[in-house]
PDB file of N, CA and C in Angstrom:
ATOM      1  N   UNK A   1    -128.861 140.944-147.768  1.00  0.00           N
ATOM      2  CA  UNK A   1    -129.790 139.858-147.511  1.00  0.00           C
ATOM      3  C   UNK A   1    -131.094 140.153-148.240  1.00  0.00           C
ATOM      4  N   UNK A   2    -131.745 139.027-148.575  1.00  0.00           N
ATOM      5  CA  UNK A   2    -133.175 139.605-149.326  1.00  0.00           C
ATOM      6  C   UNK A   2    -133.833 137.494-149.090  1.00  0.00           C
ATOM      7  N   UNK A   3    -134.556 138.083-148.167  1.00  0.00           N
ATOM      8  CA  UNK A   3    -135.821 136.638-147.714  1.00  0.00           C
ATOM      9  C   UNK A   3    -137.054 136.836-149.358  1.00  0.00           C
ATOM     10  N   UNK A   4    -137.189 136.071-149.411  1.00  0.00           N
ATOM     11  CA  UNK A   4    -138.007 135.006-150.433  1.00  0.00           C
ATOM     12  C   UNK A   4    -139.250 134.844-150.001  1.00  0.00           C
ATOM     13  N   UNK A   5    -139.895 135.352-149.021  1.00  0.00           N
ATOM     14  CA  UNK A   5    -141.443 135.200-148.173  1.00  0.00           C
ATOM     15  C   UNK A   5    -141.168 134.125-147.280  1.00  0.00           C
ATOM     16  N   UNK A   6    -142.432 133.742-147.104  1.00  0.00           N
ATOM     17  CA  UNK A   6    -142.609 133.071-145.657  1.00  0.00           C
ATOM     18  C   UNK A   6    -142.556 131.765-146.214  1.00  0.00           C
ATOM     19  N   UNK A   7    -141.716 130.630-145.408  1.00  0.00           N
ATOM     20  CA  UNK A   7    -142.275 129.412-146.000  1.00  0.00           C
ATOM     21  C   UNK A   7    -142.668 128.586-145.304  1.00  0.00           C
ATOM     22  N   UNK A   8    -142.948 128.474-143.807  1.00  0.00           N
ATOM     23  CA  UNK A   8    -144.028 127.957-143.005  1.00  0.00           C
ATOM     24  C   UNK A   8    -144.728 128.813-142.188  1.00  0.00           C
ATOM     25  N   UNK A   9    -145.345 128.607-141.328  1.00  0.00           N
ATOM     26  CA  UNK A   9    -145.892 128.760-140.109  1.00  0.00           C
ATOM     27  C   UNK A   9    -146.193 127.529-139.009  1.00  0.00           C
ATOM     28  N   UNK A  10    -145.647 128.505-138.010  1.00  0.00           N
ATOM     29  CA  UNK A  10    -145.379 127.005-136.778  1.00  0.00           C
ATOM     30  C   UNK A  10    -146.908 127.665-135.539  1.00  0.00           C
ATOM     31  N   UNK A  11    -147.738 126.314-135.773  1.00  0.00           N
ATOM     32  CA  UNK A  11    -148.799 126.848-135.226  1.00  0.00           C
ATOM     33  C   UNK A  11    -149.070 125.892-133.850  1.00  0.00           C
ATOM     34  N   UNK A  12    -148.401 126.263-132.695  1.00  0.00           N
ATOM     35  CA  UNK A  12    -149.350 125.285-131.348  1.00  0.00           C
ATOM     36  C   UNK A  12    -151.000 125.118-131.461  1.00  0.00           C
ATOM     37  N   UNK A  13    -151.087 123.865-131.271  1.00  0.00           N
ATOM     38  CA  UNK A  13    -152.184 123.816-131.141  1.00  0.00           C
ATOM     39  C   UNK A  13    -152.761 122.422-129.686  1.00  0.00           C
ATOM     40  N   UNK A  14    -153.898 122.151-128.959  1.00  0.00           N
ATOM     41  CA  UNK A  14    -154.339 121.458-128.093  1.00  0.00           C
ATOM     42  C   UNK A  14    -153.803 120.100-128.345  1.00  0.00           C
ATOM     43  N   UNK A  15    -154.768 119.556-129.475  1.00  0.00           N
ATOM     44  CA  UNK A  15    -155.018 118.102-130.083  1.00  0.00           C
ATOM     45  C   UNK A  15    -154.332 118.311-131.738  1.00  0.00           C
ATOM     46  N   UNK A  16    -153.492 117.906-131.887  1.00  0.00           N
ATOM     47  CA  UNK A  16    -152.824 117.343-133.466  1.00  0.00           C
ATOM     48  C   UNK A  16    -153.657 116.756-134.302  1.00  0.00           C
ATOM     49  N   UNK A  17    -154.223 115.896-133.799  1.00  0.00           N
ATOM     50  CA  UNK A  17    -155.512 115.256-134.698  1.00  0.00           C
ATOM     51  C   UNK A  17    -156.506 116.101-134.789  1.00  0.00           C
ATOM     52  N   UNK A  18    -157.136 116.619-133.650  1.00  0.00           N
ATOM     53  CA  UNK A  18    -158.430 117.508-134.089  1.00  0.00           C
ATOM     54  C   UNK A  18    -157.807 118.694-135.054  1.00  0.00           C
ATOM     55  N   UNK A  19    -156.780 119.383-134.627  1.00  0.00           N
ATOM     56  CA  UNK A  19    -156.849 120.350-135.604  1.00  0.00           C
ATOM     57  C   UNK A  19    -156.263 120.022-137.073  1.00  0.00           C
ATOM     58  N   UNK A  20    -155.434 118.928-137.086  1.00  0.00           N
ATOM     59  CA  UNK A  20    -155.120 118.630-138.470  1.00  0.00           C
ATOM     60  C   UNK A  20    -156.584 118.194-139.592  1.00  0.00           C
ATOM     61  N   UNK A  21    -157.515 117.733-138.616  1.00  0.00           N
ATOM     62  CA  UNK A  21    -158.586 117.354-139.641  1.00  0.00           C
ATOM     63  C   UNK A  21    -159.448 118.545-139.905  1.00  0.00           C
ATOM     64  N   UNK A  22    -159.251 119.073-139.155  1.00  0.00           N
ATOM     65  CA  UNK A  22    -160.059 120.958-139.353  1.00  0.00           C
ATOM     66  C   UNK A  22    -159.442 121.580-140.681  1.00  0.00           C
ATOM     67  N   UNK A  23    -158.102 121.838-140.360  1.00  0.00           N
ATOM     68  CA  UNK A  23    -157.006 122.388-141.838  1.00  0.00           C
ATOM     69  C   UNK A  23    -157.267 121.416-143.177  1.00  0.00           C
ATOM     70  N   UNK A  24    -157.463 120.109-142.949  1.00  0.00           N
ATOM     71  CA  UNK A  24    -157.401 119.107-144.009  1.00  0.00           C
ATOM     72  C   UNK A  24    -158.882 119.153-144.534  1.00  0.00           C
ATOM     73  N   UNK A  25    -159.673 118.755-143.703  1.00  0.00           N
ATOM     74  CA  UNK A  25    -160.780 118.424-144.120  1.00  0.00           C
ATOM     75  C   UNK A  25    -162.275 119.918-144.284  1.00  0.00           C
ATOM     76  N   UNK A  26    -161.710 120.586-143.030  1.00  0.00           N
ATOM     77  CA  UNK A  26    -162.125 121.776-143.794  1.00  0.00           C
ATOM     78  C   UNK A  26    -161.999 123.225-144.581  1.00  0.00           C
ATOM     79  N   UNK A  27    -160.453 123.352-144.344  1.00  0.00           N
ATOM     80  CA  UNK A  27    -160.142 124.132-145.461  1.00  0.00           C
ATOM     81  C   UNK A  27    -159.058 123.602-146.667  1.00  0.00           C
ATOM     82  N   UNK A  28    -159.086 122.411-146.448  1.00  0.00           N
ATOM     83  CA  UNK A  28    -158.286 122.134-147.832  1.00  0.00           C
ATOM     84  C   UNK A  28    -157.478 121.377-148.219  1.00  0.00           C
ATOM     85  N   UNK A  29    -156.220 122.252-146.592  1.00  0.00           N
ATOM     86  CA  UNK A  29    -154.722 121.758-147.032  1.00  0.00           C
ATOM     87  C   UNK A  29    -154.282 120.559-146.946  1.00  0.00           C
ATOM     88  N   UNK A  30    -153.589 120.000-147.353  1.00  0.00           N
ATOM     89  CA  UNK A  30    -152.390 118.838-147.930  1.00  0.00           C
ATOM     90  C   UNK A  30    -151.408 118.399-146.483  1.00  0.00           C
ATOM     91  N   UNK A  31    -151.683 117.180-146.407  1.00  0.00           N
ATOM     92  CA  UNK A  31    -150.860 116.835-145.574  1.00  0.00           C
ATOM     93  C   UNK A  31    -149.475 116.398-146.222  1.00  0.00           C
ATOM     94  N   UNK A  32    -148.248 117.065-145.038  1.00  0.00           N
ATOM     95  CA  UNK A  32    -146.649 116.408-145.613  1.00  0.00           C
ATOM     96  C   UNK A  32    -146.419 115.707-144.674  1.00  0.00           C
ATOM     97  N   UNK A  33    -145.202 114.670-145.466  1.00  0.00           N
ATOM     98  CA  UNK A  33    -144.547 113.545-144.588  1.00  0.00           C
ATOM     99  C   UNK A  33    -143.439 115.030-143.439  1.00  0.00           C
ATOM    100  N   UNK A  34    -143.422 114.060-141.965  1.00  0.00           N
ATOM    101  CA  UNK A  34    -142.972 114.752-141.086  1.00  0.00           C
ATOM    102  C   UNK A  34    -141.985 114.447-140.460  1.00  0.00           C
ATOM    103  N   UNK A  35    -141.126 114.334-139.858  1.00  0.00           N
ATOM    104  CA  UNK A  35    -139.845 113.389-139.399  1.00  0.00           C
ATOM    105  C   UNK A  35    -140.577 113.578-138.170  1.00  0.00           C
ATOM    106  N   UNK A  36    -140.169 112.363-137.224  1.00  0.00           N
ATOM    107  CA  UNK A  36    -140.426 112.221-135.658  1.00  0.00           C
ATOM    108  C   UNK A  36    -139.392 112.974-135.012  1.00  0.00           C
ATOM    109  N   UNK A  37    -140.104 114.353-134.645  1.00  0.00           N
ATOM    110  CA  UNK A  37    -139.008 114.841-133.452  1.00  0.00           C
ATOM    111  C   UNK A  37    -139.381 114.553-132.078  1.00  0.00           C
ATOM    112  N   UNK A  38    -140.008 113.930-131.729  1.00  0.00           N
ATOM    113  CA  UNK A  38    -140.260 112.840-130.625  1.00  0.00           C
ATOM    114  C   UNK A  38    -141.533 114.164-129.536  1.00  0.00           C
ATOM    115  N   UNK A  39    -141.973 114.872-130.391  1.00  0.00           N
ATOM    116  CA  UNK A  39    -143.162 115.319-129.757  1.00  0.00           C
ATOM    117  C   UNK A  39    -144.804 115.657-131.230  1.00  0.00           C
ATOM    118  N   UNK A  40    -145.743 115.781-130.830  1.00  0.00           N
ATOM    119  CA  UNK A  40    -147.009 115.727-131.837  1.00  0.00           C
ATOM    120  C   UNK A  40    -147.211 117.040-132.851  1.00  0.00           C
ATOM    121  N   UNK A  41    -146.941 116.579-133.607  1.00  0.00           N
ATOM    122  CA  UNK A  41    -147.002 117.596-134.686  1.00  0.00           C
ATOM    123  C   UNK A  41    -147.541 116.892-136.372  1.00  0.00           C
ATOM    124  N   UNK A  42    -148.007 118.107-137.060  1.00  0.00           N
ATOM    125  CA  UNK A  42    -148.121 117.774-138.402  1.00  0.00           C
ATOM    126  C   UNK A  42    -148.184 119.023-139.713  1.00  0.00           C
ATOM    127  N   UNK A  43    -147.364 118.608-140.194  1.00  0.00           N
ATOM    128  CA  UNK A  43    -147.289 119.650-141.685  1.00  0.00           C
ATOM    129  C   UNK A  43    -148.158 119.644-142.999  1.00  0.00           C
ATOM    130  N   UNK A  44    -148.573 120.746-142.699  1.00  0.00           N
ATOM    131  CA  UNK A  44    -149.496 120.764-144.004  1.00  0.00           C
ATOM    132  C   UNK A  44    -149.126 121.776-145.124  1.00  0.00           C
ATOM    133  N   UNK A  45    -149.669 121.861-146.199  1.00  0.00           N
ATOM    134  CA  UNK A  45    -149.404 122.543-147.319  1.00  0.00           C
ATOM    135  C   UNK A  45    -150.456 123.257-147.968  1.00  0.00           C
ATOM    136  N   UNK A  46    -150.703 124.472-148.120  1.00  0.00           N
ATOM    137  CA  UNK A  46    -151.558 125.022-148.491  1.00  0.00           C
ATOM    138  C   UNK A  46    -150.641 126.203-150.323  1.00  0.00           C
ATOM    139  N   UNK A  47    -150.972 125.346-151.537  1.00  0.00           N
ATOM    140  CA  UNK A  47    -149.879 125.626-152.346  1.00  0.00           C
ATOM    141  C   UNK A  47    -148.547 125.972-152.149  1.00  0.00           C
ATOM    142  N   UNK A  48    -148.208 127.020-152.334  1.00  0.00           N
ATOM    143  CA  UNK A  48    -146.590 127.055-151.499  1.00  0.00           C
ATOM    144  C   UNK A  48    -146.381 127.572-150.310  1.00  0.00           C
ATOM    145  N   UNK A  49    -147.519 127.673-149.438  1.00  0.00           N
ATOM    146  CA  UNK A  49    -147.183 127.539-147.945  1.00  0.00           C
ATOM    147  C   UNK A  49    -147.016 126.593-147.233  1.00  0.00           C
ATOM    148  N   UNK A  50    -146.653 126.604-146.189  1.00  0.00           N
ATOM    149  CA  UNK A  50    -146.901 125.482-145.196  1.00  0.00           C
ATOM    150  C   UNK A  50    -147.115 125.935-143.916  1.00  0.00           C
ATOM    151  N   UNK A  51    -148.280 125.050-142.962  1.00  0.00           N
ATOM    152  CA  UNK A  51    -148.021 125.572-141.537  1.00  0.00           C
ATOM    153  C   UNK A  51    -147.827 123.945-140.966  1.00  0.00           C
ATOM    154  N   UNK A  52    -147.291 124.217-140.018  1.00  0.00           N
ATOM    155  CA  UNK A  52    -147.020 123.465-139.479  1.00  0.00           C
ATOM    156  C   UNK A  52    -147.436 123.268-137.515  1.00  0.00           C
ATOM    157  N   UNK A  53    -148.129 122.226-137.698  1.00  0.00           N
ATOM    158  CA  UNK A  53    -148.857 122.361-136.338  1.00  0.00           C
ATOM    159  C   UNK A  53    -148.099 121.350-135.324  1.00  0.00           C
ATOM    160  N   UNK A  54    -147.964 121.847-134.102  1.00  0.00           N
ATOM    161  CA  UNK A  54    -147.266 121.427-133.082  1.00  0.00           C
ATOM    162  C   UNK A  54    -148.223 121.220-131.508  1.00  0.00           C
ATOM    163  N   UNK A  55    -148.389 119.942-131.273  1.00  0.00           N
ATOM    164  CA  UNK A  55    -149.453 119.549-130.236  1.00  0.00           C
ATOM    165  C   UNK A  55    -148.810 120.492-128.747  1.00  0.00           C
ATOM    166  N   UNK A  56    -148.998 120.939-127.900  1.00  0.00           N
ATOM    167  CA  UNK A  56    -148.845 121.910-127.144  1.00  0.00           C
ATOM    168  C   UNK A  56    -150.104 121.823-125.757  1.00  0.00           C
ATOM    169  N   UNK A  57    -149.940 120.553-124.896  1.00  0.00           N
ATOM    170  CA  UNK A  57    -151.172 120.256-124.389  1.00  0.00           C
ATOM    171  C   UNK A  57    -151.475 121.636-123.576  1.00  0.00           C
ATOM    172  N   UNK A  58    -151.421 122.207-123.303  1.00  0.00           N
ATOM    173  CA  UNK A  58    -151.331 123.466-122.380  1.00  0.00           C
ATOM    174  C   UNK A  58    -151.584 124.765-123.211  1.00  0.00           C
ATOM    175  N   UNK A  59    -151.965 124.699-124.328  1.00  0.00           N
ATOM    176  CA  UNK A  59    -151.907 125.903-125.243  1.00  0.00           C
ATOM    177  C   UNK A  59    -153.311 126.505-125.664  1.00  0.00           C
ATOM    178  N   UNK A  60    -153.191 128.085-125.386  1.00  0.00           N
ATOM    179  CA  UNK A  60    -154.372 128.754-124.968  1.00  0.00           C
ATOM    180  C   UNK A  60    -153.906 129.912-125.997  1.00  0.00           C
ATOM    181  N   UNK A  61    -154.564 130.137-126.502  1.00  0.00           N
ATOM    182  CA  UNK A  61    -154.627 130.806-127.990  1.00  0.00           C
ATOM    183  C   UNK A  61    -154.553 132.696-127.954  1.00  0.00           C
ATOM    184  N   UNK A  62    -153.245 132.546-128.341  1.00  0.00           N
ATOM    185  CA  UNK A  62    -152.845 134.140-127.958  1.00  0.00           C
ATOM    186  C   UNK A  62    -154.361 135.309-128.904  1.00  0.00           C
ATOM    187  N   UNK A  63    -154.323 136.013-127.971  1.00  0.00           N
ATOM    188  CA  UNK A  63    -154.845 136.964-128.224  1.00  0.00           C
ATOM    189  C   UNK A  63    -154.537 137.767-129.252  1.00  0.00           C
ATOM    190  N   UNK A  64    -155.884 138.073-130.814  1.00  0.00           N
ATOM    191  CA  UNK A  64    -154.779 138.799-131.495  1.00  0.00           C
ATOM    192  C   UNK A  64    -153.809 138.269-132.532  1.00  0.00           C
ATOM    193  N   UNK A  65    -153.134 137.364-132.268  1.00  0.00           N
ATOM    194  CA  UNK A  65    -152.137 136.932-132.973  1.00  0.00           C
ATOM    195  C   UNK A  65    -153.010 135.588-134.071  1.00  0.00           C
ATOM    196  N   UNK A  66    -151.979 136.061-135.087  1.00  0.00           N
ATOM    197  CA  UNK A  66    -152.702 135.458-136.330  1.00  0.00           C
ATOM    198  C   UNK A  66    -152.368 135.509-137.485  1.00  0.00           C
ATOM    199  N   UNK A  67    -152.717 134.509-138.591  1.00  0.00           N
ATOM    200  CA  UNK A  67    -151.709 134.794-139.688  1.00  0.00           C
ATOM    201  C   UNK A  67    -153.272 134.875-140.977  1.00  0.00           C
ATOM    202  N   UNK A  68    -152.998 134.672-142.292  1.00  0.00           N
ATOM    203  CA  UNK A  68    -154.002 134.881-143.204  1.00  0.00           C
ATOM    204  C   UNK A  68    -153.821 133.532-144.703  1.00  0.00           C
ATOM    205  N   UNK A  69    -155.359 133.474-145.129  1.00  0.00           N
ATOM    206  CA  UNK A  69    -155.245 132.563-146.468  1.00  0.00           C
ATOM    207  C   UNK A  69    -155.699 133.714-147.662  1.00  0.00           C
ATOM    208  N   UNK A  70    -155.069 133.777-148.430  1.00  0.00           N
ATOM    209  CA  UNK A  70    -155.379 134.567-149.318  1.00  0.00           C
ATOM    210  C   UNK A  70    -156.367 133.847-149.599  1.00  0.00           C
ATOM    211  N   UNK A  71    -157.450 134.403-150.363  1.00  0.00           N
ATOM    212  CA  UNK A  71    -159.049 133.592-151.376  1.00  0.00           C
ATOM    213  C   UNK A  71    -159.068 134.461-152.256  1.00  0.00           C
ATOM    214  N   UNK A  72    -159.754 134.089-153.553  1.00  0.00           N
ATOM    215  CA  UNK A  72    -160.534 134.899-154.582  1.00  0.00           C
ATOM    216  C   UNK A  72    -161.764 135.450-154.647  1.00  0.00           C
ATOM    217  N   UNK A  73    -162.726 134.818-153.845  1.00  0.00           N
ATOM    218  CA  UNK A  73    -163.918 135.360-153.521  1.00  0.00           C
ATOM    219  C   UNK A  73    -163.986 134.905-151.719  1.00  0.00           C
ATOM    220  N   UNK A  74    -164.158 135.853-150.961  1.00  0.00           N
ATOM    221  CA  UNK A  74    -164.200 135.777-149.702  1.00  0.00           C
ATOM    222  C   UNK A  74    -165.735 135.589-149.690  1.00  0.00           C
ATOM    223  N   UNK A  75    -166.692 136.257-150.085  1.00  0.00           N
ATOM    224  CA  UNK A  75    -168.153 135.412-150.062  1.00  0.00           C
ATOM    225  C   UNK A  75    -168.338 134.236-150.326  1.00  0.00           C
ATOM    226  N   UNK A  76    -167.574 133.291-151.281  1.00  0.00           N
ATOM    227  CA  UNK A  76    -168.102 132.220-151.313  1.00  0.00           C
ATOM    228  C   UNK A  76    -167.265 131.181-150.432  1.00  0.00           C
ATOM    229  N   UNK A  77    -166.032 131.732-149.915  1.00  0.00           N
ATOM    230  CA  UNK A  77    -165.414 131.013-149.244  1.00  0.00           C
ATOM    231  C   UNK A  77    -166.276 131.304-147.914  1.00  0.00           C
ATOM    232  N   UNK A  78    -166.579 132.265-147.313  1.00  0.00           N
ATOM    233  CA  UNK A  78    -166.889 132.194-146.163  1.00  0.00           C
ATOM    234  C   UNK A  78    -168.541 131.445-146.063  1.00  0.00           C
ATOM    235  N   UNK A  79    -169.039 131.329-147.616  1.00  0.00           N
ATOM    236  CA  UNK A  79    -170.570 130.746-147.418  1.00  0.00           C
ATOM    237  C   UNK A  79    -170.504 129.119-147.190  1.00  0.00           C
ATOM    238  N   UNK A  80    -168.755 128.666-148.058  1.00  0.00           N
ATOM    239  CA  UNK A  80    -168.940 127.350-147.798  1.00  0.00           C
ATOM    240  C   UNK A  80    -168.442 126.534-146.394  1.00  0.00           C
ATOM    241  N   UNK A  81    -167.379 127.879-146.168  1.00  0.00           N
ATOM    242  CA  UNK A  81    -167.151 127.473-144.004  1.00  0.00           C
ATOM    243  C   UNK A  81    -168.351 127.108-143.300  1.00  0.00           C
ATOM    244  N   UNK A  82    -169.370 128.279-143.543  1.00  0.00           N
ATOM    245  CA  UNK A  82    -170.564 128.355-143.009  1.00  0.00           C
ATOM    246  C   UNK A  82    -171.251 127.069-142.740  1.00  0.00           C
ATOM    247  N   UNK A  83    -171.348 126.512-144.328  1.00  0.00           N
ATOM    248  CA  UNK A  83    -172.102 125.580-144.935  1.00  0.00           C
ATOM    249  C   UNK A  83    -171.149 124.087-144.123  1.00  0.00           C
ATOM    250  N   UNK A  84    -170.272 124.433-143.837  1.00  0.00           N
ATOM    251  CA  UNK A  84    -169.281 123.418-142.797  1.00  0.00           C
ATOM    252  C   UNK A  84    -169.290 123.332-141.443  1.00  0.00           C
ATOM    253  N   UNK A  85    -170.058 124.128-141.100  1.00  0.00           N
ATOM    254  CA  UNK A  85    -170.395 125.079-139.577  1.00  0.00           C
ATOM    255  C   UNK A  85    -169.334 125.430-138.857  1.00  0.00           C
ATOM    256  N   UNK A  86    -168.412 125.597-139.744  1.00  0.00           N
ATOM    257  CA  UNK A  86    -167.752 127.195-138.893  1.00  0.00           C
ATOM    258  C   UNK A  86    -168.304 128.291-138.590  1.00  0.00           C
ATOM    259  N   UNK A  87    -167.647 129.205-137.228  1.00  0.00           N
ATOM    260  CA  UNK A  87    -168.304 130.175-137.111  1.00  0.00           C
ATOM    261  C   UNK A  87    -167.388 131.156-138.030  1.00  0.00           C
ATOM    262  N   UNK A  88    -167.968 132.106-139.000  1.00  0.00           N
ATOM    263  CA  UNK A  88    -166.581 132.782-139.819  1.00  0.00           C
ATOM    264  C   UNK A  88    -167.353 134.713-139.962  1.00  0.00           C
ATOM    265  N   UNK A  89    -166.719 135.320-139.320  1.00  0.00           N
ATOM    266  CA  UNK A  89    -167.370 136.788-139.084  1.00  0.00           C
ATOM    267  C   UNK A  89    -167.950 136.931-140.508  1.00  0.00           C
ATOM    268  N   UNK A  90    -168.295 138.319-141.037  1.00  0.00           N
ATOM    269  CA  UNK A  90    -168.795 138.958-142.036  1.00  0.00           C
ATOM    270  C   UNK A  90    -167.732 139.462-142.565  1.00  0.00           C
ATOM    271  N   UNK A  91    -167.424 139.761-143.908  1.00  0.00           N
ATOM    272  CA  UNK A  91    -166.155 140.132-144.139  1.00  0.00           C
ATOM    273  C   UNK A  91    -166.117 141.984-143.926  1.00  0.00           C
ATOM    274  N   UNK A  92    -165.164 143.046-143.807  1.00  0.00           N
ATOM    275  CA  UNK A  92    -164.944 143.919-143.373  1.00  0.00           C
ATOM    276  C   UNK A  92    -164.079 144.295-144.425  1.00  0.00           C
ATOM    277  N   UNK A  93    -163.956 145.642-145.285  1.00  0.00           N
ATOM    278  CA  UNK A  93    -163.234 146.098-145.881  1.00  0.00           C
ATOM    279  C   UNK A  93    -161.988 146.413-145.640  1.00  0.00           C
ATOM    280  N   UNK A  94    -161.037 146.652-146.166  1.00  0.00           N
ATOM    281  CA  UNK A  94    -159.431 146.912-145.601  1.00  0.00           C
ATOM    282  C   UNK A  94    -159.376 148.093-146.652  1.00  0.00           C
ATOM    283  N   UNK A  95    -158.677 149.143-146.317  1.00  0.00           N
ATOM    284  CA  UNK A  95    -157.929 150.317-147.308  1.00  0.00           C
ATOM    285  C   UNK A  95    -157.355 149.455-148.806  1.00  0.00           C
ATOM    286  N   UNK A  96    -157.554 150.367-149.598  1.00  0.00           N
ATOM    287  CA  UNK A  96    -157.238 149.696-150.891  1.00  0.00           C
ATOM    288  C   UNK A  96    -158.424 148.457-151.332  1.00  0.00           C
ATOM    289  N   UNK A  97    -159.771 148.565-151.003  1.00  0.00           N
ATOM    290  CA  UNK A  97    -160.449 147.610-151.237  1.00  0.00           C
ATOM    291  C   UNK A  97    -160.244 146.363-150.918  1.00  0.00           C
ATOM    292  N   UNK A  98    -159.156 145.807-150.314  1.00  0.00           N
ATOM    293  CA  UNK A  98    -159.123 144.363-149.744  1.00  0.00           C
ATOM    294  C   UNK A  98    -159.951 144.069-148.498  1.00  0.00           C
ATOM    295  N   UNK A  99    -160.848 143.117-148.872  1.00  0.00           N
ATOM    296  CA  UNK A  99    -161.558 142.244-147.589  1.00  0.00           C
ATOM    297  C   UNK A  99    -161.155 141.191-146.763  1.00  0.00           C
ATOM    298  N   UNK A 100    -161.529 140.892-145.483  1.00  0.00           N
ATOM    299  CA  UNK A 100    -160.694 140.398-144.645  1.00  0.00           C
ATOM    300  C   UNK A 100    -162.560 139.828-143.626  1.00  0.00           C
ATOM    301  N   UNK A 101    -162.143 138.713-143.096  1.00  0.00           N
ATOM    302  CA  UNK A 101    -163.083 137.680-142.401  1.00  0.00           C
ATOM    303  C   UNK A 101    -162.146 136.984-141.325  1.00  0.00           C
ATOM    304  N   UNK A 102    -162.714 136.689-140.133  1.00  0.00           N
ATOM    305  CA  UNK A 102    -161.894 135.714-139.319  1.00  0.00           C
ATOM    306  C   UNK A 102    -162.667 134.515-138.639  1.00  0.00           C
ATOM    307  N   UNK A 103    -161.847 133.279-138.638  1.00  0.00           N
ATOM    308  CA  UNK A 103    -162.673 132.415-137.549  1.00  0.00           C
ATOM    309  C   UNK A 103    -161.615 131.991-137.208  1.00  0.00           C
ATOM    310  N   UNK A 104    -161.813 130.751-136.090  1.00  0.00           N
ATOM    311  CA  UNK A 104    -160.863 130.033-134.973  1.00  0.00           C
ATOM    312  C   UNK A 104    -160.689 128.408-135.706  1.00  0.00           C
ATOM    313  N   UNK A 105    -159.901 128.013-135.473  1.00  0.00           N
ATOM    314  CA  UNK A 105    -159.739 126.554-135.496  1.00  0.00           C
ATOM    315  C   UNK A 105    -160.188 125.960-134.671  1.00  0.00           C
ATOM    316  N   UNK A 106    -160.067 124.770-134.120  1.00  0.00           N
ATOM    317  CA  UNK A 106    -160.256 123.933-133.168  1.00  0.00           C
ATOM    318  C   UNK A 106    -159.960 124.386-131.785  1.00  0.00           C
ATOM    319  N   UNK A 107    -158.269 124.712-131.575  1.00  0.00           N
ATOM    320  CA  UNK A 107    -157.260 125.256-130.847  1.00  0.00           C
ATOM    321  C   UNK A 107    -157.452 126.680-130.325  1.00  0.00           C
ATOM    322  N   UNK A 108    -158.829 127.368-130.880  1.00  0.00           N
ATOM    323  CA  UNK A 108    -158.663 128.707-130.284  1.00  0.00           C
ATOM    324  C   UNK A 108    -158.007 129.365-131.480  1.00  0.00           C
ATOM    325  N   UNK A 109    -157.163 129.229-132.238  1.00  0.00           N
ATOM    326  CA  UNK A 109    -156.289 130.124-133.075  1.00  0.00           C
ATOM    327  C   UNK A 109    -156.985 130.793-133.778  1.00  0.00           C
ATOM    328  N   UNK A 110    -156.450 132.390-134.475  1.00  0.00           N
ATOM    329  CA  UNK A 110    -157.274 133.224-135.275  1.00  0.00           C
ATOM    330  C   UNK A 110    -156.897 132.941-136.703  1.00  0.00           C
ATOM    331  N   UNK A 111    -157.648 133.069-137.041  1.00  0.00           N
ATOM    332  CA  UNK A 111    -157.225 132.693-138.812  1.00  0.00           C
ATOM    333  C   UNK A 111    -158.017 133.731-139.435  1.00  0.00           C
ATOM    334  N   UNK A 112    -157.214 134.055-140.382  1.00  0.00           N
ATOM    335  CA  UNK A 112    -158.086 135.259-141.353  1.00  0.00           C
ATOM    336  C   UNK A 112    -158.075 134.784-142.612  1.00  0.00           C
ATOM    337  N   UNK A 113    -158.843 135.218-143.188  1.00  0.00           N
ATOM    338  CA  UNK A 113    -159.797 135.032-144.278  1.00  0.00           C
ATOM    339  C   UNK A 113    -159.374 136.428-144.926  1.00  0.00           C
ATOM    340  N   UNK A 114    -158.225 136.542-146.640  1.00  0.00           N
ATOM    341  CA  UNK A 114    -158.198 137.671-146.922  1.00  0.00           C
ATOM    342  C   UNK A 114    -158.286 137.336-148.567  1.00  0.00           C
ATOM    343  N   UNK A 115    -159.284 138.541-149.210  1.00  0.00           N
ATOM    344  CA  UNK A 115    -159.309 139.079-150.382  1.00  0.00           C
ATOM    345  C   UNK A 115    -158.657 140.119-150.995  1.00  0.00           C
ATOM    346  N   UNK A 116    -157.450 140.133-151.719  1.00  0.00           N
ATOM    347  CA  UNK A 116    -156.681 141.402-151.853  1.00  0.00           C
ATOM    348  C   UNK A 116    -158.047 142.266-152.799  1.00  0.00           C
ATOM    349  N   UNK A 117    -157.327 143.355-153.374  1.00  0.00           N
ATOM    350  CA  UNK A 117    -157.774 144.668-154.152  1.00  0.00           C
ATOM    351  C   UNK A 117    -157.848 143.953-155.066  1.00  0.00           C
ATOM    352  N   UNK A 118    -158.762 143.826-156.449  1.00  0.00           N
ATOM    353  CA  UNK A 118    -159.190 143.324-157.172  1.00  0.00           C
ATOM    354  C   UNK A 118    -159.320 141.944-157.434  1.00  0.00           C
ATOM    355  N   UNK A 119    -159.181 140.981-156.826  1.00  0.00           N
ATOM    356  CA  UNK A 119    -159.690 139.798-156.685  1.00  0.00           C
ATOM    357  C   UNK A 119    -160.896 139.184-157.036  1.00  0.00           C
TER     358      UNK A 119
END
């Protein structure tokens, strides 16, 4: 067997609308057409990723758990969150020179903010 990477992420979230316009409108991603599986959800595309958000009225944002956007410059990405009024930490070095930043969505969720080693 040999997997090919990740090709979504399935993300609960409160409100479908609030957080789809958070992903869309403030970091970027691309909305996809979705089939009705007869509960609230929406797929987005972030180049060849996708996450995919699933309305979850009851959903309280695990601790910890969290996935990442790669960037090329984590300073200017995190100056223009800012400039969006997100709250988005300071970025923090990782071994091998990669930097790493986090903020929340709408939903509570952790999202990281990562700069590999020479970027």
């Amino acid at each position: 067997m040999k997997l090919k990477g990740v090709h979504h992420v399935s993300l609960n979230v409160a409100d479908v609308e609030e957080a789809g316009r958070f992903y869309v409108e403030v970091l970027g991603l691309e909305v996809l057409p979705r089939p009705d599986f007869g509960f609230p959800g929406m797929w987005l595309r972030s180049e060849a990723q996708e996450i995919h958000l699933m309305g979850v009225e009851t959903h309280e944002a695990p601790e910890g758990q969290h996935f990442a956007f790669r960037v090329d410059d984590i300073e200017g990405t995190i100056e223009e969150l800012r400039g969006k009024g997100v709250e988005v930490s300071d970025p923090m070095p990782l071994p091998g020179g990669a930097r790493q930043a986090f903020l929340r969505d709408p939903s509570g969720n952790l999202v990281e903010i990562n700069q590999p080693a020479g970027a």
